[in-house]
C-alpha atoms as a PDB file:
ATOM      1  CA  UNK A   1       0.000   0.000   0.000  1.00  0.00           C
ATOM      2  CA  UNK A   2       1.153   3.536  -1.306  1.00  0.00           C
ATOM      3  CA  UNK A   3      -0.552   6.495   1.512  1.00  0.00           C
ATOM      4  CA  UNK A   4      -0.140   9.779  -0.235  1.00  0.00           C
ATOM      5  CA  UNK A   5      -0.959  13.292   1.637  1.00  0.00           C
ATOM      6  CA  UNK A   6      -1.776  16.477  -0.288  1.00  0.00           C
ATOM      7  CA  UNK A   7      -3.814  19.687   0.608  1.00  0.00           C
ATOM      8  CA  UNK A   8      -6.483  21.786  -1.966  1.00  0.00           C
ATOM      9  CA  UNK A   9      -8.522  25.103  -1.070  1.00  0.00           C
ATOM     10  CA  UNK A  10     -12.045  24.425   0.631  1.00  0.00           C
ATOM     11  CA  UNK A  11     -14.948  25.833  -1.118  1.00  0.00           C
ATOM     12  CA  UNK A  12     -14.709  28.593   2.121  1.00  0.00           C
ATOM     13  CA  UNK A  13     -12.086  30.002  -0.051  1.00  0.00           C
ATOM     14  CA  UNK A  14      -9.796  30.209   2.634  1.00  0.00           C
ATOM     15  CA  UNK A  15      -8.873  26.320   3.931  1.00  0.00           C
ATOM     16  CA  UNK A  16      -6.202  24.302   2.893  1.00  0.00           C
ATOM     17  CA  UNK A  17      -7.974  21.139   3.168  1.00  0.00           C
ATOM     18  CA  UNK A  18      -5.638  18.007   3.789  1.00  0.00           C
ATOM     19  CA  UNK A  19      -6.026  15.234   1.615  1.00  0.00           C
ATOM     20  CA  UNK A  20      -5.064  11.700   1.443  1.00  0.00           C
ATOM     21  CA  UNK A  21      -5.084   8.570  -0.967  1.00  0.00           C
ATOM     22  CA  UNK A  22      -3.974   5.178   0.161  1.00  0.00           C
ATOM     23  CA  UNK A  23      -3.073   3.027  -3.479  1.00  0.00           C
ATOM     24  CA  UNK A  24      -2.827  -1.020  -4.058  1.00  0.00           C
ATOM     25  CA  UNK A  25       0.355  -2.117  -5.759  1.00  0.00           C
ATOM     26  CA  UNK A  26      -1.590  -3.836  -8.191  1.00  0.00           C
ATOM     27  CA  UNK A  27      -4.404  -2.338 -10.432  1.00  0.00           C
ATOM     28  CA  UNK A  28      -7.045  -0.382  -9.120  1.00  0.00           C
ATOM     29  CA  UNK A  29     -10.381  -2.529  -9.563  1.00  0.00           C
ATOM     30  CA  UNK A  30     -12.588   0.499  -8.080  1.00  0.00           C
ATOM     31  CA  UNK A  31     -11.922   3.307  -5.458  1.00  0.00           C
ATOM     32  CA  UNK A  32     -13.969   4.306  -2.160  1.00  0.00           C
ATOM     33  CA  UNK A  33     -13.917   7.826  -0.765  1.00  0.00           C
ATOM     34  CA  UNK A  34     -14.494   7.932   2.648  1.00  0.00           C
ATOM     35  CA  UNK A  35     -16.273  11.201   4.596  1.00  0.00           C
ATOM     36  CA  UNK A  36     -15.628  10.764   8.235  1.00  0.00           C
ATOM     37  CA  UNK A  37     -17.563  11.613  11.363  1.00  0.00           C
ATOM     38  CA  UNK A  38     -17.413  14.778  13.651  1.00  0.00           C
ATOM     39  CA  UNK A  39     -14.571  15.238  15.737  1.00  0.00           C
ATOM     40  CA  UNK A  40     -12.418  12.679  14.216  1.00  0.00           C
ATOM     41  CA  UNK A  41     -10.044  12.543  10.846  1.00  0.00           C
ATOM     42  CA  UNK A  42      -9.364  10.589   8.205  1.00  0.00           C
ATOM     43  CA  UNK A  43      -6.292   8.906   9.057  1.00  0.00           C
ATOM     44  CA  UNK A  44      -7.920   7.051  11.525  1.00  0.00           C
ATOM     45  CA  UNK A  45      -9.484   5.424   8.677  1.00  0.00           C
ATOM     46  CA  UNK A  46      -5.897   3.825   7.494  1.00  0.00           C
ATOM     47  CA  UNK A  47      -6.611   0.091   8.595  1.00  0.00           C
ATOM     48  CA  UNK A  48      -9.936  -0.301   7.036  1.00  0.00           C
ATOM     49  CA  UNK A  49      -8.134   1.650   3.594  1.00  0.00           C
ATOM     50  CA  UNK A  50      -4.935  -1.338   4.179  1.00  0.00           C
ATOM     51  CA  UNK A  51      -8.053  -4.150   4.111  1.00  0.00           C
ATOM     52  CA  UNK A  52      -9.041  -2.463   1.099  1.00  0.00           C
ATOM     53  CA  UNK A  53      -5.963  -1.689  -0.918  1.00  0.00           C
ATOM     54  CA  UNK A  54      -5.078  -5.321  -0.628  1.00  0.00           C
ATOM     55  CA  UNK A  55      -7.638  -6.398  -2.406  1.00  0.00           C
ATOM     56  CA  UNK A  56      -7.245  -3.982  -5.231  1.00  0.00           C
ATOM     57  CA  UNK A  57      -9.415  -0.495  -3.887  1.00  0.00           C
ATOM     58  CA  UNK A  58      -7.581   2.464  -3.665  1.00  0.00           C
ATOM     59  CA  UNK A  59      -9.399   4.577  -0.673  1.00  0.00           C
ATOM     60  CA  UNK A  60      -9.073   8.489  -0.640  1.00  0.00           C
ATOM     61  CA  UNK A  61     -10.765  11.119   1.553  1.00  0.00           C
ATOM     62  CA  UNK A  62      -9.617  14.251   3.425  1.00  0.00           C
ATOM     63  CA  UNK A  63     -10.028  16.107   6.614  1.00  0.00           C
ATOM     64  CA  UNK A  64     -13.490  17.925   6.713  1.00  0.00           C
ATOM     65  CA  UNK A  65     -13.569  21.258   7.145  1.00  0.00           C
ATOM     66  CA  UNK A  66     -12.566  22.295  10.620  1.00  0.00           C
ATOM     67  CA  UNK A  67     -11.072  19.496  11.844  1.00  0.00           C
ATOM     68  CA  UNK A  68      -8.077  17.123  11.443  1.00  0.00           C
ATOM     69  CA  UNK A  69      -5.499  18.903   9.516  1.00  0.00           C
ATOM     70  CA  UNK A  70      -7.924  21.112   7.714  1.00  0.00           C
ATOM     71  CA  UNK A  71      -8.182  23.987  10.063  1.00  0.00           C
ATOM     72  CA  UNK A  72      -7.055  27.559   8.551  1.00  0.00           C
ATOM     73  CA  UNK A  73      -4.856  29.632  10.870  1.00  0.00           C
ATOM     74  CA  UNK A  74      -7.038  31.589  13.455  1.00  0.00           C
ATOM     75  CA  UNK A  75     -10.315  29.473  12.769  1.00  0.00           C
ATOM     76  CA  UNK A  76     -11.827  27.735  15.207  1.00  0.00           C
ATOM     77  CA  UNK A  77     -11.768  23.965  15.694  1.00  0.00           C
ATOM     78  CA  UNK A  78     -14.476  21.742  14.761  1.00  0.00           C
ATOM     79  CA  UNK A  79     -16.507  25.273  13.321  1.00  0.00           C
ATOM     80  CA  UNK A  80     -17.555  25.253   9.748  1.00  0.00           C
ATOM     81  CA  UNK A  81     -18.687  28.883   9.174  1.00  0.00           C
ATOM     82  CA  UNK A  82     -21.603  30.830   8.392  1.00  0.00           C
ATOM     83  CA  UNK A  83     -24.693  29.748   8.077  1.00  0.00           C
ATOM     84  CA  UNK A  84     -25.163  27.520   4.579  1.00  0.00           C
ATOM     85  CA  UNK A  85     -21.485  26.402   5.296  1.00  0.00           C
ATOM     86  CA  UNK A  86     -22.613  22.939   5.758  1.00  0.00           C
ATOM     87  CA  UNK A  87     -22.722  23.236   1.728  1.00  0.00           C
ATOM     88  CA  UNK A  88     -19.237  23.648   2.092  1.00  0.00           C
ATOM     89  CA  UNK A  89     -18.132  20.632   3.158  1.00  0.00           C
ATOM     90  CA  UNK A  90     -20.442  18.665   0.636  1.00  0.00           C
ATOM     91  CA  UNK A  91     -18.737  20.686  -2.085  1.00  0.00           C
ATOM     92  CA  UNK A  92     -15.640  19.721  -0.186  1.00  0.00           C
ATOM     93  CA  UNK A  93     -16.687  15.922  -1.026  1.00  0.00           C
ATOM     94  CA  UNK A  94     -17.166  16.779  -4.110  1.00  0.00           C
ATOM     95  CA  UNK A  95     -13.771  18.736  -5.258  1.00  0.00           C
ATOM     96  CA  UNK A  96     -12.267  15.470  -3.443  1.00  0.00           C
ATOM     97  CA  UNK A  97     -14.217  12.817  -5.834  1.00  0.00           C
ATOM     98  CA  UNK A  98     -13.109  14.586  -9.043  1.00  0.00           C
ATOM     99  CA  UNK A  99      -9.411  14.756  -7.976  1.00  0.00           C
ATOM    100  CA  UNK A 100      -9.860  11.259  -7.154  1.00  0.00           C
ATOM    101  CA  UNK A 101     -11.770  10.918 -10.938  1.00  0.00           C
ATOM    102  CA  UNK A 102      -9.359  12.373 -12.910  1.00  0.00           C
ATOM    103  CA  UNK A 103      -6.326   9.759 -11.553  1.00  0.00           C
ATOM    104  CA  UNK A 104      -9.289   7.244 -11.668  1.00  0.00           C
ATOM    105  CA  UNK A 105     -11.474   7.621 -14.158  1.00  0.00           C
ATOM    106  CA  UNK A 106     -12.496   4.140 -15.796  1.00  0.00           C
ATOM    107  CA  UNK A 107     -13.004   2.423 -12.552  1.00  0.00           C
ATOM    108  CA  UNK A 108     -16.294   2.322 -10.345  1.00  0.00           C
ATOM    109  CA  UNK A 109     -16.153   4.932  -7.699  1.00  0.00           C
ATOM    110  CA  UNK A 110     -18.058   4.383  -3.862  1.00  0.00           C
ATOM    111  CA  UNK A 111     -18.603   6.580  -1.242  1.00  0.00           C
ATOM    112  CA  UNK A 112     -18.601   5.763   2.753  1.00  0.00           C
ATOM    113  CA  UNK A 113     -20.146   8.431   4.694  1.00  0.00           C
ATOM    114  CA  UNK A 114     -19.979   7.538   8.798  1.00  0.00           C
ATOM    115  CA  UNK A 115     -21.984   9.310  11.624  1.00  0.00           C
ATOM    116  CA  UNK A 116     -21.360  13.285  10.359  1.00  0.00           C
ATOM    117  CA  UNK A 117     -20.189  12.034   7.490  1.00  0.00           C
ATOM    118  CA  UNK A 118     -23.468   9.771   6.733  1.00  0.00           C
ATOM    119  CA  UNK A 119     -25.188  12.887   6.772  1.00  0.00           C
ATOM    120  CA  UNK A 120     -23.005  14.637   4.596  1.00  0.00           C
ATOM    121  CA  UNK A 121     -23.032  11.770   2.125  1.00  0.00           C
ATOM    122  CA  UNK A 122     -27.096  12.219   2.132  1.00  0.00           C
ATOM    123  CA  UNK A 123     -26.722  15.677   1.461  1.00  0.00           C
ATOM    124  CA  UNK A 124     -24.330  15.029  -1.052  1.00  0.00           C
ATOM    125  CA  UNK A 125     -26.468  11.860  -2.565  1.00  0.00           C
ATOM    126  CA  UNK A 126     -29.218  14.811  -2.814  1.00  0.00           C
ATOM    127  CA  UNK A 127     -27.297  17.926  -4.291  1.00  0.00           C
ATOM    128  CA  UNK A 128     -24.906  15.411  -6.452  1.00  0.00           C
ATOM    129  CA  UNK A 129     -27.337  12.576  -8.426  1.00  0.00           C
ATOM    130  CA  UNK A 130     -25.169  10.739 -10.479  1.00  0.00           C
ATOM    131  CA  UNK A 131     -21.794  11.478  -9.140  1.00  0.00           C
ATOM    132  CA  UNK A 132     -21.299   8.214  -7.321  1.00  0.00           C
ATOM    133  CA  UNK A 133     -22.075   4.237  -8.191  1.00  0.00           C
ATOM    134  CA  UNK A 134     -22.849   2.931  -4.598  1.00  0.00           C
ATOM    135  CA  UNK A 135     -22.795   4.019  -1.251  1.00  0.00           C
ATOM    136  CA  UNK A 136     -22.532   2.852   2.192  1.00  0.00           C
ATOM    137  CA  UNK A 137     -24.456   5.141   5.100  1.00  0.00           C
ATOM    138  CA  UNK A 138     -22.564   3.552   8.223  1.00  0.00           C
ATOM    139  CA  UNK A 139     -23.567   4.805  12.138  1.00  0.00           C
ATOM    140  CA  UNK A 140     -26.372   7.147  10.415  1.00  0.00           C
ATOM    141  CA  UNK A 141     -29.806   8.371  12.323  1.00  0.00           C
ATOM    142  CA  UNK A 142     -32.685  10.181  11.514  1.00  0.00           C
ATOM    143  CA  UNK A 143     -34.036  12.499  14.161  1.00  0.00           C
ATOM    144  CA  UNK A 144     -37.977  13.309  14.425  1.00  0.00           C
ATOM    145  CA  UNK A 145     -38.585  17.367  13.006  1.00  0.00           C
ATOM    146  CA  UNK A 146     -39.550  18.331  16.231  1.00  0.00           C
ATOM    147  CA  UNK A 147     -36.439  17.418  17.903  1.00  0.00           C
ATOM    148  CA  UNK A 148     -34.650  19.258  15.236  1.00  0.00           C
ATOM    149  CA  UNK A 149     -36.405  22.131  15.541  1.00  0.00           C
ATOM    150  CA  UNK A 150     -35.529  22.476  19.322  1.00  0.00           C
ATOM    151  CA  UNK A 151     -31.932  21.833  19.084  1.00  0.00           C
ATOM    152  CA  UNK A 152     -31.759  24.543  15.811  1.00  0.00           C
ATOM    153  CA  UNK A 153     -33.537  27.202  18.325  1.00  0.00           C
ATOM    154  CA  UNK A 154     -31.306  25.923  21.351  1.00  0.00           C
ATOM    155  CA  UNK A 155     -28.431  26.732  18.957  1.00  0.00           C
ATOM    156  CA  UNK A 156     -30.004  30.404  17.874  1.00  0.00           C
ATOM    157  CA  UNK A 157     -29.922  31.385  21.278  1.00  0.00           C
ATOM    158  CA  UNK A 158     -26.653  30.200  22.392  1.00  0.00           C
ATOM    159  CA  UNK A 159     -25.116  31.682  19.318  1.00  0.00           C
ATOM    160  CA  UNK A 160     -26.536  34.540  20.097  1.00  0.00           C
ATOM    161  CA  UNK A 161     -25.373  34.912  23.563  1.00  0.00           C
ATOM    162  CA  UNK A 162     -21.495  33.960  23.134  1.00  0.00           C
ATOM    163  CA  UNK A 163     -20.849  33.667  19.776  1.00  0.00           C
ATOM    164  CA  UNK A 164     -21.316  30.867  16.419  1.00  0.00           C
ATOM    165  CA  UNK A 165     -17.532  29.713  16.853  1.00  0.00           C
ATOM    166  CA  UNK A 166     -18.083  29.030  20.617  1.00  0.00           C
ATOM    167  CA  UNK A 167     -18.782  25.938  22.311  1.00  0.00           C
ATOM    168  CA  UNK A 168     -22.036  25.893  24.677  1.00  0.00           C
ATOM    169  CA  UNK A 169     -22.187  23.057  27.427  1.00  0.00           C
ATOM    170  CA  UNK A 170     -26.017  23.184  26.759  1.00  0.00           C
ATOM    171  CA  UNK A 171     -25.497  22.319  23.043  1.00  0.00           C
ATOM    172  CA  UNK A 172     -23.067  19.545  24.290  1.00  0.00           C
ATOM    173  CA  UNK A 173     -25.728  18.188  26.202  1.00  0.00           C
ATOM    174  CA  UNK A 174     -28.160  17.982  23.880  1.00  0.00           C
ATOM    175  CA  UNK A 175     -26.277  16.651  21.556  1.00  0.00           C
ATOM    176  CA  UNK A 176     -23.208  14.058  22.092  1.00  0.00           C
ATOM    177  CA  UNK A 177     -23.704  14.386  25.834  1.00  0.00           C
ATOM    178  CA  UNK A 178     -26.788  12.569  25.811  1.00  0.00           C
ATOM    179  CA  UNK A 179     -25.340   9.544  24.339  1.00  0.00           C
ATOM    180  CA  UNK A 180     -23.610   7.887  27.114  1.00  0.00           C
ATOM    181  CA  UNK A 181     -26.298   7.861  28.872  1.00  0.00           C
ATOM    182  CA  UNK A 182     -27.494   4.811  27.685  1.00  0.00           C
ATOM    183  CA  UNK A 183     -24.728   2.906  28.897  1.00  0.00           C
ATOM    184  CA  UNK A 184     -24.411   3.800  32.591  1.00  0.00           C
ATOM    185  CA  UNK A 185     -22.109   3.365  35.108  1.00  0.00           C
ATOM    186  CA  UNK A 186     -20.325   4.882  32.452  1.00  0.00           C
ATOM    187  CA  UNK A 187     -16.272   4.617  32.565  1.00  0.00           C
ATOM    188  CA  UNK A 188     -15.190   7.346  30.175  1.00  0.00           C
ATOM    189  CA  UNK A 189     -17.179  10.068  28.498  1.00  0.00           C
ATOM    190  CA  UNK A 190     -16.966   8.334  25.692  1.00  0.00           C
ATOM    191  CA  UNK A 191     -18.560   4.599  26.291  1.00  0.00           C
ATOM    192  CA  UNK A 192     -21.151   5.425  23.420  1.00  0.00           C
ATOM    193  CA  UNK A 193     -18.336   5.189  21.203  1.00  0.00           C
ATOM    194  CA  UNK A 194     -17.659   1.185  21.384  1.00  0.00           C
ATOM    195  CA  UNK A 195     -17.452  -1.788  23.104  1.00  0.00           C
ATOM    196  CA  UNK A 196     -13.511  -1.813  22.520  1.00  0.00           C
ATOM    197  CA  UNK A 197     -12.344   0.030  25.634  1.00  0.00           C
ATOM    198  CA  UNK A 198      -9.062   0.284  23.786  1.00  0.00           C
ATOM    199  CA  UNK A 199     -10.863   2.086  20.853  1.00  0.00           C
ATOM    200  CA  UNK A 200     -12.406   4.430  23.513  1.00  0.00           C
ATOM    201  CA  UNK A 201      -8.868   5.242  25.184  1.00  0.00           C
ATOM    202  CA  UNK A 202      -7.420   5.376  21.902  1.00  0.00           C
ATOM    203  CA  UNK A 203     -10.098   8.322  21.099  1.00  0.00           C
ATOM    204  CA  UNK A 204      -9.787   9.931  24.320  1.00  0.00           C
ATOM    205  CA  UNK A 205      -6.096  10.008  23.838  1.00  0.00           C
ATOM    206  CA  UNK A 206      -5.866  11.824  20.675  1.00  0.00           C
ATOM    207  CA  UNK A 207      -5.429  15.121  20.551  1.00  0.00           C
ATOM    208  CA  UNK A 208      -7.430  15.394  16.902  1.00  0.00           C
ATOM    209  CA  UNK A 209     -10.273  13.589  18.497  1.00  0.00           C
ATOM    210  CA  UNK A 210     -12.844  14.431  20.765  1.00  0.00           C
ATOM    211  CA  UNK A 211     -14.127  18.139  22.206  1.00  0.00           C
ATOM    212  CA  UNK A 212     -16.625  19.846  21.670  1.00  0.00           C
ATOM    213  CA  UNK A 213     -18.844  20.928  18.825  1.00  0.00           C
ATOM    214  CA  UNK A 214     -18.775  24.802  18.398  1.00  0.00           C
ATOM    215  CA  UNK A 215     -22.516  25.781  18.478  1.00  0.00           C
ATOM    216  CA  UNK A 216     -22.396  26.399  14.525  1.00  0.00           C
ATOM    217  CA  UNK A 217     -21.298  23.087  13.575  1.00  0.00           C
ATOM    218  CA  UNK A 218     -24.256  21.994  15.477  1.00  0.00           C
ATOM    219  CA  UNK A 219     -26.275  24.364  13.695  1.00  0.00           C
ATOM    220  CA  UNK A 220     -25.148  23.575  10.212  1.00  0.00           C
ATOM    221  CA  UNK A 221     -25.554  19.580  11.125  1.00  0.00           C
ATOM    222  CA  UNK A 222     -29.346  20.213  11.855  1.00  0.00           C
ATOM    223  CA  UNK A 223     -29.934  21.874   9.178  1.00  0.00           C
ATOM    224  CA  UNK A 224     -28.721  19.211   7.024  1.00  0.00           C
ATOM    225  CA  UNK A 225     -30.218  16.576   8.967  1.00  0.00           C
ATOM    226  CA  UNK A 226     -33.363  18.451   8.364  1.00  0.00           C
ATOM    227  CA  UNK A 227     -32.387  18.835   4.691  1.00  0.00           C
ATOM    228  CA  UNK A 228     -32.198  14.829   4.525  1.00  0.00           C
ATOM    229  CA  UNK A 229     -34.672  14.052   6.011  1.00  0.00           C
ATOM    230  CA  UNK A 230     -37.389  16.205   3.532  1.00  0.00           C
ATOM    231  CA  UNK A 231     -39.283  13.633   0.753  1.00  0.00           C
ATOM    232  CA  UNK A 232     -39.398  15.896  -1.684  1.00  0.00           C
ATOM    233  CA  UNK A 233     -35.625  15.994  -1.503  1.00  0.00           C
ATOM    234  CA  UNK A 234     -34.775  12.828  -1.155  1.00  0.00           C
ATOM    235  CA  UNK A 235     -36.836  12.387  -4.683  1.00  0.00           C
ATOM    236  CA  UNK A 236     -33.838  14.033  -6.458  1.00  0.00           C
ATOM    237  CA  UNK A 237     -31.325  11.391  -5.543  1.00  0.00           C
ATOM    238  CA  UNK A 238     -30.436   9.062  -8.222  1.00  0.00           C
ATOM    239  CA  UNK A 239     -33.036   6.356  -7.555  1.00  0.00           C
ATOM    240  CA  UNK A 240     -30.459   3.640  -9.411  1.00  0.00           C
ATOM    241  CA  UNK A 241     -27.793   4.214  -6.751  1.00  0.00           C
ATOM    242  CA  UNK A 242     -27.310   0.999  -4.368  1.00  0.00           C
ATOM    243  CA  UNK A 243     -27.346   1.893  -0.966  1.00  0.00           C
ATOM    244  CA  UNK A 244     -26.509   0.196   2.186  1.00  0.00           C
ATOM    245  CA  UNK A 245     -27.261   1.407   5.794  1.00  0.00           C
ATOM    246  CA  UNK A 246     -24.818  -0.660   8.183  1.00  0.00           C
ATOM    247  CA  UNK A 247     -24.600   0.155  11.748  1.00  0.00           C
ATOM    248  CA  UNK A 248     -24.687  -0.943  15.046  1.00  0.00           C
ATOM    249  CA  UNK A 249     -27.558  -2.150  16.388  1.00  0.00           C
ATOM    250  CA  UNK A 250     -26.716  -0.192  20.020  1.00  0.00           C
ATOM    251  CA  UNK A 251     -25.579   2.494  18.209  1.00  0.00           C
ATOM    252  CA  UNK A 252     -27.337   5.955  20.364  1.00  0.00           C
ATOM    253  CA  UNK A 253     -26.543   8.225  16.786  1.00  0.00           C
ATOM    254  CA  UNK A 254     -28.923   6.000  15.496  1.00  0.00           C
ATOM    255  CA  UNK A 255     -31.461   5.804  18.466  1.00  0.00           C
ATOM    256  CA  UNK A 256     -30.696   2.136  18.666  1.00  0.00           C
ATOM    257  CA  UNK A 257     -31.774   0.829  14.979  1.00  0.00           C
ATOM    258  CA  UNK A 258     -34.499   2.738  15.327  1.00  0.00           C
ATOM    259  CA  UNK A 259     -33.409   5.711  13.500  1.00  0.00           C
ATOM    260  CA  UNK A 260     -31.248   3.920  11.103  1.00  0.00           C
ATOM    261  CA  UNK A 261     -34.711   2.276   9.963  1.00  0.00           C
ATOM    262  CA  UNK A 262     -36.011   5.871   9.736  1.00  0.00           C
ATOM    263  CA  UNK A 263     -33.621   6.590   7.352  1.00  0.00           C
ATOM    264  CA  UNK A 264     -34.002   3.166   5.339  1.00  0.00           C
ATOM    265  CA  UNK A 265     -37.448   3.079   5.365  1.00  0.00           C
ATOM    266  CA  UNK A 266     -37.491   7.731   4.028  1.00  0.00           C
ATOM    267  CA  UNK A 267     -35.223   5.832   0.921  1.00  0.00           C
ATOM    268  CA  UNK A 268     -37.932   3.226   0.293  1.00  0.00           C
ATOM    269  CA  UNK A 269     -40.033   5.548   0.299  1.00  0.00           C
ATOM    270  CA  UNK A 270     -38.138   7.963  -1.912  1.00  0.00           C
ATOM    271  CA  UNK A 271     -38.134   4.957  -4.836  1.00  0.00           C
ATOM    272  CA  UNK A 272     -34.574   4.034  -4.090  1.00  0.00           C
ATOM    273  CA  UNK A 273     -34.243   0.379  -5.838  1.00  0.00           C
ATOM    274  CA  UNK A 274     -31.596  -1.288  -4.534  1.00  0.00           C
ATOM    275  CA  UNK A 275     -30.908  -0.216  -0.927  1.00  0.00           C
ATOM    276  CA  UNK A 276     -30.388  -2.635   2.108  1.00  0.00           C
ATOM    277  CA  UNK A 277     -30.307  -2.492   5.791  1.00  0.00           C
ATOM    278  CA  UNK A 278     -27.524  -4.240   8.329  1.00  0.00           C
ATOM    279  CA  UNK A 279     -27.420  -3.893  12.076  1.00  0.00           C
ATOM    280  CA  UNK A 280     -24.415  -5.462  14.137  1.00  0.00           C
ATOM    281  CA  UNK A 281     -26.266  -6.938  17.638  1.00  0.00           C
ATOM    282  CA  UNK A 282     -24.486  -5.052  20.455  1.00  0.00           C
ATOM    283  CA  UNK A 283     -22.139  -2.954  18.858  1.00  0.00           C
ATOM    284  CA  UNK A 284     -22.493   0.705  19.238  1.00  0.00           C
ATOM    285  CA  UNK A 285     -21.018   3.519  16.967  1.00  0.00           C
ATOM    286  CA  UNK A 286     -17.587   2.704  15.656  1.00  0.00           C
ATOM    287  CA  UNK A 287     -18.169  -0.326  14.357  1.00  0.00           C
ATOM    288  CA  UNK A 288     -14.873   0.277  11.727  1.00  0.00           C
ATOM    289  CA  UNK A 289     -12.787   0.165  14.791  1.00  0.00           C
ATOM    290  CA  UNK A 290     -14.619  -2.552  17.249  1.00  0.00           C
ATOM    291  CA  UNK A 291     -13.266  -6.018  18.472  1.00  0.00           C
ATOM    292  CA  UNK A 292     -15.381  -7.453  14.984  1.00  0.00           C
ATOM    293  CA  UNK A 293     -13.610  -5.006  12.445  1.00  0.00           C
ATOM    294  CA  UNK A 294     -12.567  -7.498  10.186  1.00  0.00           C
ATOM    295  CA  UNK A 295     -15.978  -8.701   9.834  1.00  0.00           C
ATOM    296  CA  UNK A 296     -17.795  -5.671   9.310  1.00  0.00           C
ATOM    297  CA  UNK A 297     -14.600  -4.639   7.186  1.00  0.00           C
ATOM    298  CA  UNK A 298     -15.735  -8.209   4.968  1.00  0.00           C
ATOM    299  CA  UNK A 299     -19.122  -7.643   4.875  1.00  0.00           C
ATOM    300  CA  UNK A 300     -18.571  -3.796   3.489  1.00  0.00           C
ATOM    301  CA  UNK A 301     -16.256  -5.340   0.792  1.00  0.00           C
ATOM    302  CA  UNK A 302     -18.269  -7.815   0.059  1.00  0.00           C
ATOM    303  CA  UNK A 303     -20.806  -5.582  -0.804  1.00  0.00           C
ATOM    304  CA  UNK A 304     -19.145  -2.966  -2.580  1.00  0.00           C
ATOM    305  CA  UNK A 305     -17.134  -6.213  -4.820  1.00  0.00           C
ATOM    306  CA  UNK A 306     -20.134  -6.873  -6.286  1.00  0.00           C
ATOM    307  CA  UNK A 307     -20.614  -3.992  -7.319  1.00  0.00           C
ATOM    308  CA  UNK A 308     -17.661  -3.921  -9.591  1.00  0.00           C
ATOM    309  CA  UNK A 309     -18.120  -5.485 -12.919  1.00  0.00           C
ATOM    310  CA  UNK A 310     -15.777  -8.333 -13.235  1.00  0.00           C
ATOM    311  CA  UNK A 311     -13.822  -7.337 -16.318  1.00  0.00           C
ATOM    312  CA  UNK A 312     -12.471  -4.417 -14.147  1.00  0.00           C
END
């Protein structure tokens, strides 16, 4: 395996955004872009892009905007922008897949959106038909309008009182704080996470991981889980793209399943013809990084192999 690192300029005009692509030694049968999850990076993604590689994918994907590496000098961590910067990043996505289309550009081409980055691959699904042959919407969740609602007016006020690129203890609450509460006596902060306590500690120990949401991240991410979530948008996906939801099945981002079947059941709905539905008994978010990787790491390439016509 070949890892290459390389920045471009975020659609905020202003971010170098930093970039990787992890290459097979032997021909490239298809490539997968992955879009991570809040408060993480995309290196940590470099043992599920080794599985790949091996067996002939090349995996590419960058830092999102605001975190990682991809934080311009004097901007705030894990902070988007403005309002309607949550477009942003999904352009972000975008000016990633056609760098990775021009080395690439006979050769299927997947996407692998987790948590955050499910959402942003729904947005982009949405605002991009066409532009990818499969996805896979892993440790996704659908949350009901009304719940949205509050948290965007929550945010209002709190941004507001101290400020968009400020973190609010309220907002933390309401948002990732409220995950771990399923799973008390809680050790760490950060049991939601996985069953792996070495994954957890891992987390907890890295200083690109973990913190808090400002309050406009939180902002932007309701609005596009609101975005998402609308029919009449969904309708404007590419209703030929295969889709799998895989998750796990004590997963709080996803209420449990039970908004990961939300979310399967809105793409039914929506006319989507080939979509499917996984959920891992037990495991909660990370399931990439749990005690059963290689097995979810299988069953993703598994899918996504059949995908690829076998003259590639």
């Amino acid at each position: 395996m070949v890892r290459n690192e390389f920045t471009f300029l975020s659609a905020d005009g202003k971010t170098p955004i930093h970039a990787v692509e992890w290459l097979p030694e032997s021909q490239v049968r298809a490539v997968l872009q992955i879009s991570h999850g809040v408060s993480e990076y995309i290196l940590r993604y470099e043992p599920f892009a080794e599985y790949l590689t091996a067996r002939g994918f090349a995996v590419v994907g960058h830092d999102h905007l605001g975190h990682g590496q991809s934080v311009a000098e004097g901007s705030a961590r894990l902070y988007f922008g403005p309002k309607g910067s949550w477009n942003w990043v999904v352009d972000d996505i975008d000016q990633r897949r056609n760098l990775a289309k021009e080395k690439f550009p006979q050769v299927p081409y997947f996407l692998l959106g987790h948590s955050m980055g499910s959402f942003l691959a729904r947005t982009y699904l949405i605002r991009y038909p066409g532009a990818v042959d499969a996805v896979v919407i892993m440790g996704t969740g659908q949350m009901p309008p009304a719940v949205i609602a509050g948290g965007m007016a929550v945010a209002a006020e709190e941004a507001r009182r101290v400020g968009e690129d400020q973190v609010s203890p309220l907002v933390d609450k309401l948002s990732f704080g409220a995950y771990n509460k399923r799973f008390a006596p809680n050790r760490t902060n950060f049991d939601w996470l996985s069953l792996n306590q070495d994954n957890v500690d891992r987390y907890i120990a890295d200083p690109l991981c973990g913190g808090n949401a400002t309050i406009g991240l939180f902002r932007e991410m309701l609005g596009g889980l609101s975005f998402i979530a609308k029919p009449k948008n969904l309708k404007r996906m590419n209703l030929n793209i295969p889709v799998l939801f895989i998750s796990g099945e004590m997963d709080p981002v996803g209420d449990c399943g039970k908004g990961v079947q939300r979310a399967y059941e809105s793409f039914r709905k929506a006319g989507v013809r080939d979509v499917s539905l996984k959920l891992y008994p037990e495991l909660r978010h990370e399931i990439l990084n749990d005690t059963c990787r290689e097995t979810v790491y299988d069953d993703i390439y598994q899918w996504l192999a059949a995908k690829v016509p076998a003259a590639v």
